[in-house]
Protein backbone atom coordinates (compact mmCIF):
# COMPACT_ATOMS: atom_id res chain seq x y z
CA UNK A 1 82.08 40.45 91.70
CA UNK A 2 84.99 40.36 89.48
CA UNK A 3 87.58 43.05 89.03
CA UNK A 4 87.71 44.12 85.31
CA UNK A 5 90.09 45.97 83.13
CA UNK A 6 88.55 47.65 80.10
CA UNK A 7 91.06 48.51 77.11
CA UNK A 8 89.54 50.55 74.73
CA UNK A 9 91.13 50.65 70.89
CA UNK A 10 91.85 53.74 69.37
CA UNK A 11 89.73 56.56 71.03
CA UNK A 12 91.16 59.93 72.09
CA UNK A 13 93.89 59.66 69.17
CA UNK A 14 94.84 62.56 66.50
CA UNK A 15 91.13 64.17 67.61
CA UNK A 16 89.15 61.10 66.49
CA UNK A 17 86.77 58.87 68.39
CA UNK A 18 86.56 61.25 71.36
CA UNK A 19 85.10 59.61 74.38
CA UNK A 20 85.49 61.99 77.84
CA UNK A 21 85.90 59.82 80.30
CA UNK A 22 83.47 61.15 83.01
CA UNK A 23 81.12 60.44 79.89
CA UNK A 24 82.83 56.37 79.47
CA UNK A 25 82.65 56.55 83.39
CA UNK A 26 78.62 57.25 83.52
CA UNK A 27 78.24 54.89 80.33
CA UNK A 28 79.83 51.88 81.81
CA UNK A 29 77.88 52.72 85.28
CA UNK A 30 74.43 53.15 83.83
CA UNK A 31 75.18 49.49 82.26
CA UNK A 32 75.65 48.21 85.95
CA UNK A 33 78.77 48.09 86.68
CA UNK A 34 80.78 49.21 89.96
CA UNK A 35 83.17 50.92 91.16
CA UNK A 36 84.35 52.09 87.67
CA UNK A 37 87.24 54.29 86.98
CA UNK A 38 89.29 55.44 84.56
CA UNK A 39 93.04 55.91 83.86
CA UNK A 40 94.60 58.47 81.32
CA UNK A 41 92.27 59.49 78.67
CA UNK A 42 93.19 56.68 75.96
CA UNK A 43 90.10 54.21 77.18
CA UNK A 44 91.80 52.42 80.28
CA UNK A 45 88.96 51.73 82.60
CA UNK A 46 88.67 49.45 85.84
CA UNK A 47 85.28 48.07 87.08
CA UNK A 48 83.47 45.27 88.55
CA UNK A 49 80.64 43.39 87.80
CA UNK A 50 79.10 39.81 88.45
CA UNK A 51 79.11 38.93 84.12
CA UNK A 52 81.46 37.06 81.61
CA UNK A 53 83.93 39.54 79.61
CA UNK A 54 82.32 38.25 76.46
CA UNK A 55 79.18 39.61 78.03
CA UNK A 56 80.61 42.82 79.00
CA UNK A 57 82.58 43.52 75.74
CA UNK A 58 79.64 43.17 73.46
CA UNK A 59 77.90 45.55 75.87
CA UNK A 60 80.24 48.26 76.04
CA UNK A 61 81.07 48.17 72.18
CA UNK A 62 77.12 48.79 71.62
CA UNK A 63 77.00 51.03 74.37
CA UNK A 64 79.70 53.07 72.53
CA UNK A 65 78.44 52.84 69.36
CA UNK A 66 74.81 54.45 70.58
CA UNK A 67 76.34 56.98 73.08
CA UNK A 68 79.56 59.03 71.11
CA UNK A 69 79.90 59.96 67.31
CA UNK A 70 82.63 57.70 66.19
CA UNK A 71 84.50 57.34 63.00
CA UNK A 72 85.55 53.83 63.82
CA UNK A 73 84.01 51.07 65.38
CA UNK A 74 85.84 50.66 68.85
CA UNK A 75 86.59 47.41 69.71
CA UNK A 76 87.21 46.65 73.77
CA UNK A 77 89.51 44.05 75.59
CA UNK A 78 88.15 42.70 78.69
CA UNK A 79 90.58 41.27 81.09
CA UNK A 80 90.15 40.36 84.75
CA UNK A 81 92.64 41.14 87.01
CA UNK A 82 94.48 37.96 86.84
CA UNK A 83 94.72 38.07 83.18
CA UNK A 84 96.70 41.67 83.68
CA UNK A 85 98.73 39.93 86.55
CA UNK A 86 99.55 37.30 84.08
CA UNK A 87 101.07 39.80 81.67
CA UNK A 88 103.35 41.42 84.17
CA UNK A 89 104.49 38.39 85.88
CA UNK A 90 105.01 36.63 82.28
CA UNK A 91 106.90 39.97 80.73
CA UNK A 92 110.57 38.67 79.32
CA UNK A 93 113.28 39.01 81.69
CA UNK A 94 114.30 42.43 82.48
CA UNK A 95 111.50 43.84 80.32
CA UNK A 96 110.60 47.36 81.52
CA UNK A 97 113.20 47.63 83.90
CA UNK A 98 115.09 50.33 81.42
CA UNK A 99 113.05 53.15 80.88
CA UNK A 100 115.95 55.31 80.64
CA UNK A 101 117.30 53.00 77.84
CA UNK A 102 114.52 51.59 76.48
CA UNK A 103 110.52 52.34 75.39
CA UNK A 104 108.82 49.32 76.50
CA UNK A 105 104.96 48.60 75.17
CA UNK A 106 102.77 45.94 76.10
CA UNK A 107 100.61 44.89 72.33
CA UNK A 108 97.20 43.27 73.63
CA UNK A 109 95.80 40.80 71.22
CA UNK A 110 92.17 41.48 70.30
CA UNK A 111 90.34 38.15 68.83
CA UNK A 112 93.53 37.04 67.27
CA UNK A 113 96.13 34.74 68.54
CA UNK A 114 99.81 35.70 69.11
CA UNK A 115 101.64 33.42 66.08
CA UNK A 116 99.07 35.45 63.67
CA UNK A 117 99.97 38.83 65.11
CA UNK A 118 103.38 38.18 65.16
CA UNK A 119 103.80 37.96 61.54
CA UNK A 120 103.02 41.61 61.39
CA UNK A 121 106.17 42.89 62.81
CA UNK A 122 109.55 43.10 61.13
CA UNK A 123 111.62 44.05 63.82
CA UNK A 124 115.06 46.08 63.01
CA UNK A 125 118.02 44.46 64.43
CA UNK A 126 120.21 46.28 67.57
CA UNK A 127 117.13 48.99 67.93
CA UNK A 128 113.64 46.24 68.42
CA UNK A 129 113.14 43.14 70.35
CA UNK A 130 109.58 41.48 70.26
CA UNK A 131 108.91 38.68 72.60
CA UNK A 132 105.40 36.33 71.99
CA UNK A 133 103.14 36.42 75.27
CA UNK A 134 100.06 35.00 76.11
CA UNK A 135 97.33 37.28 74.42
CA UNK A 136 100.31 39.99 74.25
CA UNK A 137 103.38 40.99 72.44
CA UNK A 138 106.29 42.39 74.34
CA UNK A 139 107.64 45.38 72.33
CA UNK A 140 110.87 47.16 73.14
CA UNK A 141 112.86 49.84 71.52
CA UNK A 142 116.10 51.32 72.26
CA UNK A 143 114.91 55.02 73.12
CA UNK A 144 118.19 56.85 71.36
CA UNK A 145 117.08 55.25 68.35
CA UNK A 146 113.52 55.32 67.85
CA UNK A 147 113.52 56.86 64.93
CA UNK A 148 114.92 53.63 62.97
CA UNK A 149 112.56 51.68 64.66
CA UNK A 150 110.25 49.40 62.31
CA UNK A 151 107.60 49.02 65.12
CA UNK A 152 105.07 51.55 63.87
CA UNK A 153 105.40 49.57 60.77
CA UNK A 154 102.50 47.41 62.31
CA UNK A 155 100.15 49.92 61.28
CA UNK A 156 99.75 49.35 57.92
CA UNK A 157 99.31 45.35 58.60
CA UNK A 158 95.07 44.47 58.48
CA UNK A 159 96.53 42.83 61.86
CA UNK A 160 96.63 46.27 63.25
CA UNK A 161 92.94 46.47 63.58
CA UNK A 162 93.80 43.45 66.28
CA UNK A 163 95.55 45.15 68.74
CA UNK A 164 95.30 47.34 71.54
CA UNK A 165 98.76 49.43 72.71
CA UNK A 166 99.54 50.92 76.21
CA UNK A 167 102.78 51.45 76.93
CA UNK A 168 104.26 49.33 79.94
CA UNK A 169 104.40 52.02 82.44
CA UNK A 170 100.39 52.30 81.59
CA UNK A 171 99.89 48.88 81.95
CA UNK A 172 101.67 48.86 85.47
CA UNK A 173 100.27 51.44 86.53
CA UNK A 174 97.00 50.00 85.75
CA UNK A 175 97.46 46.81 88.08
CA UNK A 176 98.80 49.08 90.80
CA UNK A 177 95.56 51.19 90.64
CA UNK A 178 93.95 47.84 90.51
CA UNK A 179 95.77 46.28 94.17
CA UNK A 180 95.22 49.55 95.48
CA UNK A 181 91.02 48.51 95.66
């Protein structure tokens, strides 16, 4: 069995797409899966199971689009353990390490490669540093000044659609839970 990470785009925000978790939880079990759990209520799930992600995304997105009324069509990363080790042990040198300082996000790449996402930022200068990763863009913003910041700018780019964010204390946190099996 492989260990899993399931990154679910845009449910539980502003009231739309609402998917309980206990309800994800029993979805993603009655599918076959094991051991599933679930982190935070913004679609951060861990589970195992013997298939390919390609297998297991198309599942869940047609499991979710049969089980919960949704305004959107949810699109889901699938990402074994490695590929989440990957992304921490890749992160840019002394990424995350400033929380105090700095609001750190890790942008996962859905079906889209990281030279195409990247042209959707426009980064302010002294307040937003982007760094390219492997299926990922490093995002950081100084905190004191996160109201300049051009980051949410993203969201009107069709690009958007393409990406999945958790902030870097998520995403940690998520690979702890993950060791911790």
């Amino acid at each position: 069995m492989t260990h899993y990470f399931g990154l679910l785009r845009g449910v539980n925000v502003g009231g739309k797409n609402k998917v309980p978790m206990s309800d994800l939880r029993e979805g993603l079990r009655s599918l076959g899966y094991a051991n599933v759990s679930t982190y935070i209520a913004s679609g951060n799930v861990l589970f195992e199971s013997a298939d390919n992600a390609e297998h297991i995304r198309t599942r869940i997105e047609a499991a979710l689009i049969q089980t919960f009324k949704l305004e959107d069509m949810i699109k889901v990363l699938v990402m074994t353990r490695e590929q989440l080790h990957d992304v921490i042990a890749n992160k840019p040198s002394h990424f995350g390490d400033r929380p105090d300082t700095y609001h750190s996000d890790a942008i996962f790449l859905l079906g889209i490669d990281t030279t195409e996402a990247m042209t959707a930022f426009s980064p302010r200068e002294g307040v937003d540093t982007i760094w390219p990763g492997d299926g990922v863009i490093y995002s950081q913003r100084v905190s004191a000044q996160r109201t300049k910041s051009r980051l949410n700018r993203i969201t009107a780019s069709p690009l958007y659609k393409s990406m999945t964010i958790r902030s870097w204390n998520t995403t940690v946190k998520l690979w702890e839970l993950s060791r911790a099996r």
